[in-house]
N, C-alpha and C. Protein backbone atom coordinates (compact mmCIF):
# COMPACT_ATOMS: atom_id res chain seq x y z
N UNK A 1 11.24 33.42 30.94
CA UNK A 1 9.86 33.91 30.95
C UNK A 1 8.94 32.74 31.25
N UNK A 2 7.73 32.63 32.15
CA UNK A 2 7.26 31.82 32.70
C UNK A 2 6.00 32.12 32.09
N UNK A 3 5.55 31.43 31.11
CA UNK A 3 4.33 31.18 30.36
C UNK A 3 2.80 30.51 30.77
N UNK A 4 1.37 31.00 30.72
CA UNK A 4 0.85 30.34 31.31
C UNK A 4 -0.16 30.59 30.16
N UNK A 5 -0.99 29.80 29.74
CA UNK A 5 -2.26 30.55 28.77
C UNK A 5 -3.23 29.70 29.38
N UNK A 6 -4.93 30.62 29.35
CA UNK A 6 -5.89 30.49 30.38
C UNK A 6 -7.37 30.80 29.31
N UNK A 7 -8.36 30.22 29.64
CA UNK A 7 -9.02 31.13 29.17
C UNK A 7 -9.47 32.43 29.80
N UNK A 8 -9.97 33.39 29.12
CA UNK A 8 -10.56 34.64 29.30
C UNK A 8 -11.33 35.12 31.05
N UNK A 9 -10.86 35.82 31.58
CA UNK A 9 -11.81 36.00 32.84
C UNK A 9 -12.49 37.62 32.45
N UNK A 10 -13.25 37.87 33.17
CA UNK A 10 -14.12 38.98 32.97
C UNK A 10 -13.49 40.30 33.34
N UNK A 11 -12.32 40.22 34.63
CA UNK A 11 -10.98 41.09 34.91
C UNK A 11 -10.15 41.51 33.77
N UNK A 12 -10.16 40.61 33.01
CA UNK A 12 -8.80 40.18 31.60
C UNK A 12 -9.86 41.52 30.33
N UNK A 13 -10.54 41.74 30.52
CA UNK A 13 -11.72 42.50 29.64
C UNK A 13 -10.50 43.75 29.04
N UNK A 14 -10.25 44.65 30.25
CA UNK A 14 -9.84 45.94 29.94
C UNK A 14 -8.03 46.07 29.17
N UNK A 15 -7.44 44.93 29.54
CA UNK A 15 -6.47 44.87 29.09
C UNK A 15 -5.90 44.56 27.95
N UNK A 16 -7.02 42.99 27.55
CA UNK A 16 -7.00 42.74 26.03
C UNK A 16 -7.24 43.26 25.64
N UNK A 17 -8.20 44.67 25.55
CA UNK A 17 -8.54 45.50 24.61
C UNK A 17 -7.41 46.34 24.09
N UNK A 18 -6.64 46.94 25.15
CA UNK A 18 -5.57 48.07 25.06
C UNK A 18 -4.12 47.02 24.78
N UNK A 19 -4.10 45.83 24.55
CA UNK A 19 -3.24 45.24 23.92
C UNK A 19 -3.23 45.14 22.02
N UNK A 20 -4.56 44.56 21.94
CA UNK A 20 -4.65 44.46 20.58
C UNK A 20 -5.32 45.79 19.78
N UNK A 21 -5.75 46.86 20.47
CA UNK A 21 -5.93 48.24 19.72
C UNK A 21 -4.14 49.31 19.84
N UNK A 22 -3.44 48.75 20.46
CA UNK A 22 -2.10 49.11 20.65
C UNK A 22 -1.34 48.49 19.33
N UNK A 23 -1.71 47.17 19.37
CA UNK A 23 -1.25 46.78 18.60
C UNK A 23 -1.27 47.03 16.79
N UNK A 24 -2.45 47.33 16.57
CA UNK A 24 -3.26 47.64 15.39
C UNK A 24 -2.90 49.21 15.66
N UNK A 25 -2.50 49.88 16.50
CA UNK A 25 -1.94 51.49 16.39
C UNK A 25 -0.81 51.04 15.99
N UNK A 26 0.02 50.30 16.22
CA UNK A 26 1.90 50.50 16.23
C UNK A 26 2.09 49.97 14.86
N UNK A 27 0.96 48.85 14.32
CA UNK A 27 1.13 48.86 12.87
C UNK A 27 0.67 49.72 11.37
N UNK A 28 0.12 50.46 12.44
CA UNK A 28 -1.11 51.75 11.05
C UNK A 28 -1.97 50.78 10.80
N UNK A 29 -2.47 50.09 11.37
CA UNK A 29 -4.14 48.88 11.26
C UNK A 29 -5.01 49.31 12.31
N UNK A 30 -4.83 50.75 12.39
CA UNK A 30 -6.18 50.70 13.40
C UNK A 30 -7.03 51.89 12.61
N UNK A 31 -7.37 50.86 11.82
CA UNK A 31 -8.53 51.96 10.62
C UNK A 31 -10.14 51.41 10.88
N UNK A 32 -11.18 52.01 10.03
CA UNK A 32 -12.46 51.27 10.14
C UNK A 32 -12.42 49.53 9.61
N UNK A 33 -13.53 48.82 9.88
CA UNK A 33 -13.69 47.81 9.31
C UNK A 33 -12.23 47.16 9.78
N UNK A 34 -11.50 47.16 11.17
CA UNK A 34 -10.70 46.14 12.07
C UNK A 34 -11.50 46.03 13.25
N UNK A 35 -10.99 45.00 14.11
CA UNK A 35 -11.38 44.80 15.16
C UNK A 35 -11.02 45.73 16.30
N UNK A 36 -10.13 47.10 15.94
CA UNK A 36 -9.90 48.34 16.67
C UNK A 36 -11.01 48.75 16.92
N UNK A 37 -12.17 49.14 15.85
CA UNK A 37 -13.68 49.66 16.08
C UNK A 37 -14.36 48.60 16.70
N UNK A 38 -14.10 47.21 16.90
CA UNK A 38 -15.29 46.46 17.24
C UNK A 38 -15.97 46.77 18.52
N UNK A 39 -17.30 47.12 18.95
CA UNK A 39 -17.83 47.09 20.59
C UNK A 39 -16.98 46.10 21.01
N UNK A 40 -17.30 44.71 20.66
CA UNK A 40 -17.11 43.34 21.20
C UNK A 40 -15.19 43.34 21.85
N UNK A 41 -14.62 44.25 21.30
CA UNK A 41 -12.84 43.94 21.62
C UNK A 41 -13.52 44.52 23.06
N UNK A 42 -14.22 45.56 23.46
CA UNK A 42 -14.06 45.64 24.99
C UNK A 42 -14.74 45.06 25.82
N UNK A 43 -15.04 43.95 25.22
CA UNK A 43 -16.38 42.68 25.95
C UNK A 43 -15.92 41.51 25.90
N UNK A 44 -14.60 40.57 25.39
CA UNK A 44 -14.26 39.63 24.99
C UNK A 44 -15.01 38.39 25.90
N UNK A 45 -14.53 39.06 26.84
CA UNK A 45 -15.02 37.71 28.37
C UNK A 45 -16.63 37.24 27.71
N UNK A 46 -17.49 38.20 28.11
CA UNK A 46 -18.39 37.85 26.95
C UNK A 46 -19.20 37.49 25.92
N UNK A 47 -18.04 38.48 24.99
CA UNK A 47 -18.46 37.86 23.51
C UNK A 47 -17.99 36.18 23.81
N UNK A 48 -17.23 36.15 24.50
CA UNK A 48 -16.90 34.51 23.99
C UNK A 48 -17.57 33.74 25.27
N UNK A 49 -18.54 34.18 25.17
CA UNK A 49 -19.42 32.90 26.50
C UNK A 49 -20.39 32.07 24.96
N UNK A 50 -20.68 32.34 24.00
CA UNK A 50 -21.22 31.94 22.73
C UNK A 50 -20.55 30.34 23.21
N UNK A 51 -21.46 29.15 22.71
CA UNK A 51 -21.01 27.46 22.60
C UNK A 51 -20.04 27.43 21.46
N UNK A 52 -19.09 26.92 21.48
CA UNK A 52 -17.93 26.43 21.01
C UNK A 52 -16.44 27.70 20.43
N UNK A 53 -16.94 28.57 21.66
CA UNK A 53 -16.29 29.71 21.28
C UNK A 53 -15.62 29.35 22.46
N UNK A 54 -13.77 29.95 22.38
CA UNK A 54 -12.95 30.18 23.22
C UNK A 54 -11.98 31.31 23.37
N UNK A 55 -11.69 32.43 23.82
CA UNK A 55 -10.40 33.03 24.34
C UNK A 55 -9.60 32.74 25.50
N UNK A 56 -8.51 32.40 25.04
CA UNK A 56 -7.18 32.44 25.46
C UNK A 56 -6.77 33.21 25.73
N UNK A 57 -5.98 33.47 26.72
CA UNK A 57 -5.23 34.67 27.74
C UNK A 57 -3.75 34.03 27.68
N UNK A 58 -2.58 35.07 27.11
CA UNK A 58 -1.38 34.47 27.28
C UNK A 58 -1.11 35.36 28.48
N UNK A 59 -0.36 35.01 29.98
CA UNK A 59 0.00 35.70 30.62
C UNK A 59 1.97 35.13 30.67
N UNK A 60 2.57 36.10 30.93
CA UNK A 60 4.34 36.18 30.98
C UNK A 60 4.44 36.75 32.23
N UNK A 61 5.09 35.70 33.06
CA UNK A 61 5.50 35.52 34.65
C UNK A 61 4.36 36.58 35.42
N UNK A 62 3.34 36.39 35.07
CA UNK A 62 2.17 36.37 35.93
C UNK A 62 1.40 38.03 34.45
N UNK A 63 1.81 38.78 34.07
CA UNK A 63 1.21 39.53 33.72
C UNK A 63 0.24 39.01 31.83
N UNK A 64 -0.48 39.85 31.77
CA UNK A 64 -1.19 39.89 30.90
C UNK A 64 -0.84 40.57 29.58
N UNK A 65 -0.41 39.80 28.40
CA UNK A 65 0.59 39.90 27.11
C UNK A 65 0.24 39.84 25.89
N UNK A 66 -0.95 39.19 25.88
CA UNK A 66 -1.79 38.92 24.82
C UNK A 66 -3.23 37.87 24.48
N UNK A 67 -3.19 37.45 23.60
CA UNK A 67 -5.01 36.43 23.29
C UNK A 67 -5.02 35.93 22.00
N UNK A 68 -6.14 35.47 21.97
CA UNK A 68 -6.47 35.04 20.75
C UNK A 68 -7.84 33.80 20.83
N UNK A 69 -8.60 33.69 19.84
CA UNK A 69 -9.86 32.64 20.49
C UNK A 69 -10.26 32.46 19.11
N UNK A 70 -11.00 31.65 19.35
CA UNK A 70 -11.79 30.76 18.26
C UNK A 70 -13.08 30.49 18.64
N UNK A 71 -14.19 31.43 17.08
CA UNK A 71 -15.01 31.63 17.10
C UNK A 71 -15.97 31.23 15.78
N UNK A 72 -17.13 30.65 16.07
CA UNK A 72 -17.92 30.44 15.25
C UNK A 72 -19.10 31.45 14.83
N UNK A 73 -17.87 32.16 13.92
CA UNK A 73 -18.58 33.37 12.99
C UNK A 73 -19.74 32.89 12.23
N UNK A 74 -20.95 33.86 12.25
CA UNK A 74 -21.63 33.90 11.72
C UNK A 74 -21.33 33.80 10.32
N UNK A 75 -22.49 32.70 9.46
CA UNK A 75 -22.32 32.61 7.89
C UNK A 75 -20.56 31.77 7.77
N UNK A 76 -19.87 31.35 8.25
CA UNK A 76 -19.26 30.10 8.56
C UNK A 76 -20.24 28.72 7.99
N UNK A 77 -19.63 28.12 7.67
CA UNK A 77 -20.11 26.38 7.29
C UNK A 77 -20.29 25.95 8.78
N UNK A 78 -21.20 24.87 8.98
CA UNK A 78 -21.24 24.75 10.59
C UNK A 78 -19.75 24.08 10.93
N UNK A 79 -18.99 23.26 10.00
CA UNK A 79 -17.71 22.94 10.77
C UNK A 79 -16.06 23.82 10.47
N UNK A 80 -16.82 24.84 10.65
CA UNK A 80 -15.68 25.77 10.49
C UNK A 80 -15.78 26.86 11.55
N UNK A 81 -15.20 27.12 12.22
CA UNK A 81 -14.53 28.53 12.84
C UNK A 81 -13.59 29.34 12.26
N UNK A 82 -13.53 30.09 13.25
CA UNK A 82 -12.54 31.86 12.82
C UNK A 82 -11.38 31.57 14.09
N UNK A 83 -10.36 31.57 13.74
CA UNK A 83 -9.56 32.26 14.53
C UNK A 83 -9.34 34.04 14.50
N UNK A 84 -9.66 34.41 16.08
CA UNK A 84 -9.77 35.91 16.16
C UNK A 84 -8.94 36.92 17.39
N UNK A 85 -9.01 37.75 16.65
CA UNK A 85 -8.19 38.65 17.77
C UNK A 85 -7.16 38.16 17.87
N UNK A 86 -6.34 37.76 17.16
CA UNK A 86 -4.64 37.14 18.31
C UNK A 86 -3.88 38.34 18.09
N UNK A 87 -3.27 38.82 19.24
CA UNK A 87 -2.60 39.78 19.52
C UNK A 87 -1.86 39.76 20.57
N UNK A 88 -0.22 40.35 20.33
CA UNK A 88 0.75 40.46 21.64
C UNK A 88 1.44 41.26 21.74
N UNK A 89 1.43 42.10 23.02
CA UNK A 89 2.05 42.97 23.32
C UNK A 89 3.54 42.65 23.00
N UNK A 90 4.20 43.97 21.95
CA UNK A 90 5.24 44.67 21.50
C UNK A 90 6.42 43.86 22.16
N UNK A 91 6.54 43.39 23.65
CA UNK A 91 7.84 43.00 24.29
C UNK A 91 7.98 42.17 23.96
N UNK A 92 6.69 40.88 23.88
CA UNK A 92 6.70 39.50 24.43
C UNK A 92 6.92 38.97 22.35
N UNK A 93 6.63 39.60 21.45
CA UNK A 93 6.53 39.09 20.05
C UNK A 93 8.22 38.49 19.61
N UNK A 94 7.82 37.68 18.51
CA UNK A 94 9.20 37.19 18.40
C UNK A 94 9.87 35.91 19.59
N UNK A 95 8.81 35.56 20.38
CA UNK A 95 9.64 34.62 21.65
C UNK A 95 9.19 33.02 21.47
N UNK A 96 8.29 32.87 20.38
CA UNK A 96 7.56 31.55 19.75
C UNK A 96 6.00 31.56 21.06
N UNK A 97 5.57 32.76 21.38
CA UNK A 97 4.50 32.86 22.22
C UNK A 97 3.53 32.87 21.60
N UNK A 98 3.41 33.42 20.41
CA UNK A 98 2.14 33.55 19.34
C UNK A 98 2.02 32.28 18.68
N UNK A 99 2.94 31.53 18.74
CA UNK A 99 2.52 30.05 18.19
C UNK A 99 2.11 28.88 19.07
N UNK A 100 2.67 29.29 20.30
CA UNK A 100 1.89 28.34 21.55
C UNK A 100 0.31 28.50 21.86
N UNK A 101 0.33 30.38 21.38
CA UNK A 101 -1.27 30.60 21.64
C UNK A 101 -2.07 30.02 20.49
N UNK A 102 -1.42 29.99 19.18
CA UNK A 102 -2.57 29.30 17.80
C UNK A 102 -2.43 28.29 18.08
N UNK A 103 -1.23 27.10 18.65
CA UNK A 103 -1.64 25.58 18.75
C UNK A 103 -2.56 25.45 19.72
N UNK A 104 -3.00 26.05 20.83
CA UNK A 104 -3.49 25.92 21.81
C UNK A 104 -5.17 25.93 21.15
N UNK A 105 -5.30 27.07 20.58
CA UNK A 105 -6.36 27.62 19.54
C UNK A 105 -6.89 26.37 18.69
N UNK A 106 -6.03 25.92 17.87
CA UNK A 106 -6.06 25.20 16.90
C UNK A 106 -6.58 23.74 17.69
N UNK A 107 -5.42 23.32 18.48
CA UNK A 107 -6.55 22.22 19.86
C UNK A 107 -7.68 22.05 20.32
N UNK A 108 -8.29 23.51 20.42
CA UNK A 108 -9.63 23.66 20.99
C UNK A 108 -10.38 23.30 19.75
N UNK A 109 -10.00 24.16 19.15
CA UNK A 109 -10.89 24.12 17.44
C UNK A 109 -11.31 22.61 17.53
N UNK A 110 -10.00 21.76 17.43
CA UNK A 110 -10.51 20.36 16.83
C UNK A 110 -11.30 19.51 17.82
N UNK A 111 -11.00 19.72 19.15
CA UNK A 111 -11.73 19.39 20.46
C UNK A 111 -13.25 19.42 20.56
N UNK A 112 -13.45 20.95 19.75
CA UNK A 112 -15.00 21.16 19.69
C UNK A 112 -15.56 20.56 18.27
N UNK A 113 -15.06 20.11 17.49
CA UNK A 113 -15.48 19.16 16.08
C UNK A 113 -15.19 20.11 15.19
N UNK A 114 -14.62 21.33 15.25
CA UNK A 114 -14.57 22.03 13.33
C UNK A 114 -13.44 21.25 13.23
N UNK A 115 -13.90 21.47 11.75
CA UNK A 115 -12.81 20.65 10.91
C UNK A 115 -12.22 21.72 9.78
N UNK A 116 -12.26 23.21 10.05
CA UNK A 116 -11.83 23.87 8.91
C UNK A 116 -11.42 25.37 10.22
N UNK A 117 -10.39 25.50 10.17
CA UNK A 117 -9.91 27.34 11.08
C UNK A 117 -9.82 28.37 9.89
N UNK A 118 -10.70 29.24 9.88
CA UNK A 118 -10.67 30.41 8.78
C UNK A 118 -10.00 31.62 9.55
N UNK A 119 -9.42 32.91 8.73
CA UNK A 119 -9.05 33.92 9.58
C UNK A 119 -8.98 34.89 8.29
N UNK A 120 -8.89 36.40 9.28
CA UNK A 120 -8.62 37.17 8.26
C UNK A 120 -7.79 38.44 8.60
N UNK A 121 -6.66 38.67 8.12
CA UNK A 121 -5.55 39.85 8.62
C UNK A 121 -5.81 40.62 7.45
N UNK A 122 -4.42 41.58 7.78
CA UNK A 122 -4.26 42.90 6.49
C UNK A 122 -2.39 42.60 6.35
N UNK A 123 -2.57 43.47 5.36
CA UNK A 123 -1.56 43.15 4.78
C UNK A 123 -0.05 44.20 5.62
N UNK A 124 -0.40 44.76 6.67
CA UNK A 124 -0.50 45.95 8.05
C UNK A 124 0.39 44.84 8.66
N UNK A 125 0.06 43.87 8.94
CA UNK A 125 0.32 42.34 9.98
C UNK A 125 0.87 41.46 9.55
N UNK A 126 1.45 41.96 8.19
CA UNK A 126 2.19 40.88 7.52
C UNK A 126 3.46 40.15 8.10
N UNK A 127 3.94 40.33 9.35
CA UNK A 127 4.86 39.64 9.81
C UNK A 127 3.74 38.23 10.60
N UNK A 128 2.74 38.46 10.89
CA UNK A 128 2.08 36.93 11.36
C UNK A 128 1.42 36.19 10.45
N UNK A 129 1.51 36.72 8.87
CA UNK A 129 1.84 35.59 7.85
C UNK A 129 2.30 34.61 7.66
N UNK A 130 3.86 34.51 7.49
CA UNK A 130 4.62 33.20 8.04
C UNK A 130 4.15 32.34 8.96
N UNK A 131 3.99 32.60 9.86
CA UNK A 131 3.74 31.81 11.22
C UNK A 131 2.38 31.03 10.79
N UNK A 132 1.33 31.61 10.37
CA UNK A 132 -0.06 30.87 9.63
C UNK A 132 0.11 30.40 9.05
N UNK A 133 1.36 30.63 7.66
CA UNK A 133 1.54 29.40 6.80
C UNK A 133 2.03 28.27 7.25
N UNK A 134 3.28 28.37 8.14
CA UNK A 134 3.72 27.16 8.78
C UNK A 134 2.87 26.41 9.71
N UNK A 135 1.63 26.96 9.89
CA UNK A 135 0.60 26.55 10.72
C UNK A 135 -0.35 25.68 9.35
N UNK A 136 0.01 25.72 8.35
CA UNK A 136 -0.62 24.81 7.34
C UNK A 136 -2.22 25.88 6.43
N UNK A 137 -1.91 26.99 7.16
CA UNK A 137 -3.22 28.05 6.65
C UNK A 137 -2.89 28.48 5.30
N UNK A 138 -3.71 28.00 4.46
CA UNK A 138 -3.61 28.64 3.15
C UNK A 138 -4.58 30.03 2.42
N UNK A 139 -3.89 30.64 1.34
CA UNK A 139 -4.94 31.88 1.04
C UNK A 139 -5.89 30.98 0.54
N UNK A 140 -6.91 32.39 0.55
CA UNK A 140 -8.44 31.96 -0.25
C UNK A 140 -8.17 33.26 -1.33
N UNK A 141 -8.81 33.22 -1.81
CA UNK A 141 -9.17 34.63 -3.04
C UNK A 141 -10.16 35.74 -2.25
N UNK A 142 -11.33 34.87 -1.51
CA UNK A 142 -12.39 35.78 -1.25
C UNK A 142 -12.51 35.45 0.07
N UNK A 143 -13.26 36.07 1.16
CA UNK A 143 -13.79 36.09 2.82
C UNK A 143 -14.89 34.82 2.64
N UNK A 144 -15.06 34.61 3.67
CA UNK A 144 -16.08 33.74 4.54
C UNK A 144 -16.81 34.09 5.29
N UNK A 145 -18.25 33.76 5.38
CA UNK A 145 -18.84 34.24 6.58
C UNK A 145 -19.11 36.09 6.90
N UNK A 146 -19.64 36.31 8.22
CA UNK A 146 -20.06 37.41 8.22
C UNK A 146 -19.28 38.40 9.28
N UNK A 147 -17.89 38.48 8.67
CA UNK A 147 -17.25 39.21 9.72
C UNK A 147 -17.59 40.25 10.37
N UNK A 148 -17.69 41.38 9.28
CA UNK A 148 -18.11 43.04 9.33
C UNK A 148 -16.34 43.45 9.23
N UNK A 149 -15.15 42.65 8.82
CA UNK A 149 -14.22 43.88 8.68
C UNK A 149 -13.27 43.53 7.49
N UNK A 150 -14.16 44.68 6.56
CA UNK A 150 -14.31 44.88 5.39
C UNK A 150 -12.31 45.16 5.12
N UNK A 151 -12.22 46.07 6.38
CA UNK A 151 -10.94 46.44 6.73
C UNK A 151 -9.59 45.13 6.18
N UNK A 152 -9.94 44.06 5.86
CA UNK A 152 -9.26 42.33 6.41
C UNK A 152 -8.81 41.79 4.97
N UNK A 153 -8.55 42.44 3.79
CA UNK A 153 -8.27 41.96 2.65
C UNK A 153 -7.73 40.45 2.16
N UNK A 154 -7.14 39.92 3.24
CA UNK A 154 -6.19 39.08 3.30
C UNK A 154 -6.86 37.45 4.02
N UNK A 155 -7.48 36.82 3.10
CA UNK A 155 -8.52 35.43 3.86
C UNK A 155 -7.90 34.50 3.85
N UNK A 156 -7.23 33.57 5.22
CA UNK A 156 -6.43 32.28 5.12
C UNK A 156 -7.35 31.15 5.46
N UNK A 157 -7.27 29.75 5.34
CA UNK A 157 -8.06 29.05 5.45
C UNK A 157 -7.50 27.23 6.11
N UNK A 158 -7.35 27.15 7.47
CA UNK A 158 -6.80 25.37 7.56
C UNK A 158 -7.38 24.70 7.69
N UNK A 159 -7.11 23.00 7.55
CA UNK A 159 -7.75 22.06 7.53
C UNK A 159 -7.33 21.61 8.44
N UNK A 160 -8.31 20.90 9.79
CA UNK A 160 -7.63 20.14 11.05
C UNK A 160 -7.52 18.83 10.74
């Protein structure tokens, strides 16, 4: 499999959407208060033109597989971001592709000066648990910042 990750083009819009609302269907996580309801999942290109915001595009031997970006959520500390949206299509999971896309993530993060990656899953997604811990992300008790998805029980928190 021939790996390439990119940032976001404005083409890449319609696909990430129907990757990571696929995704959040195949786990029973596509309830209110996820990023399934968000406007912004069908705007990514976009939403992430914001300063020190990035999405990533994983493409597999040329097609389009998944994402993930880093964003400076509102009500955040100023040196902290969100890692958001990471999501991969059903084939490509399991191939160490979701961890090339968070180091890549995690690079940018420190590139642009945060010094803290916050995130927030459900307990729906609990197989990309592991992978965050070994990524050095620890729980919090309570959320950060001003997500809107109330849906997200589950608040991890790293230090770059």
């Amino acid at each position: 499999m021939d790996i390439l990750i990119r940032t976001i083009q404005p083409a890449d819009n319609k696909e990430i959407a129907l990757i990571i609302r696929s995704a959040l269907a195949e786990f029973g996580a596509n309830k209110p208060g996820t990023v399934y309801f968000d406007e912004a999942t069908d705007h990514l290109y976009e939403a992430f033109q914001v300063p020190s915001s990035r999405y990533h595009i994983a493409l597999a031997d040329g097609e389009l597989v998944g994402g993930g970006g880093i964003f400076p959520t509102p009500g955040l500390p100023q040196d902290t971001c969100e890692l958001v949206k990471m999501y991969l299509a059903a084939r490509v999971r399991g191939k160490g592709l979701g961890k090339e896309l968070i180091q890549k993530n995690l690079e940018f993060a420190k590139e642009a000066g945060y010094r803290h990656v916050y995130l927030e899953t459900m307990p729906e997604l609990q197989r990309a648990m592991p992978v965050y811990e070994k990524f050095g992300f620890r729980y919090l008790d309570g959320p950060m910042g001003y997500t809107g998805h109330f849906g997200c029980p589950i608040w991890m928190l790293k230090d770059l």
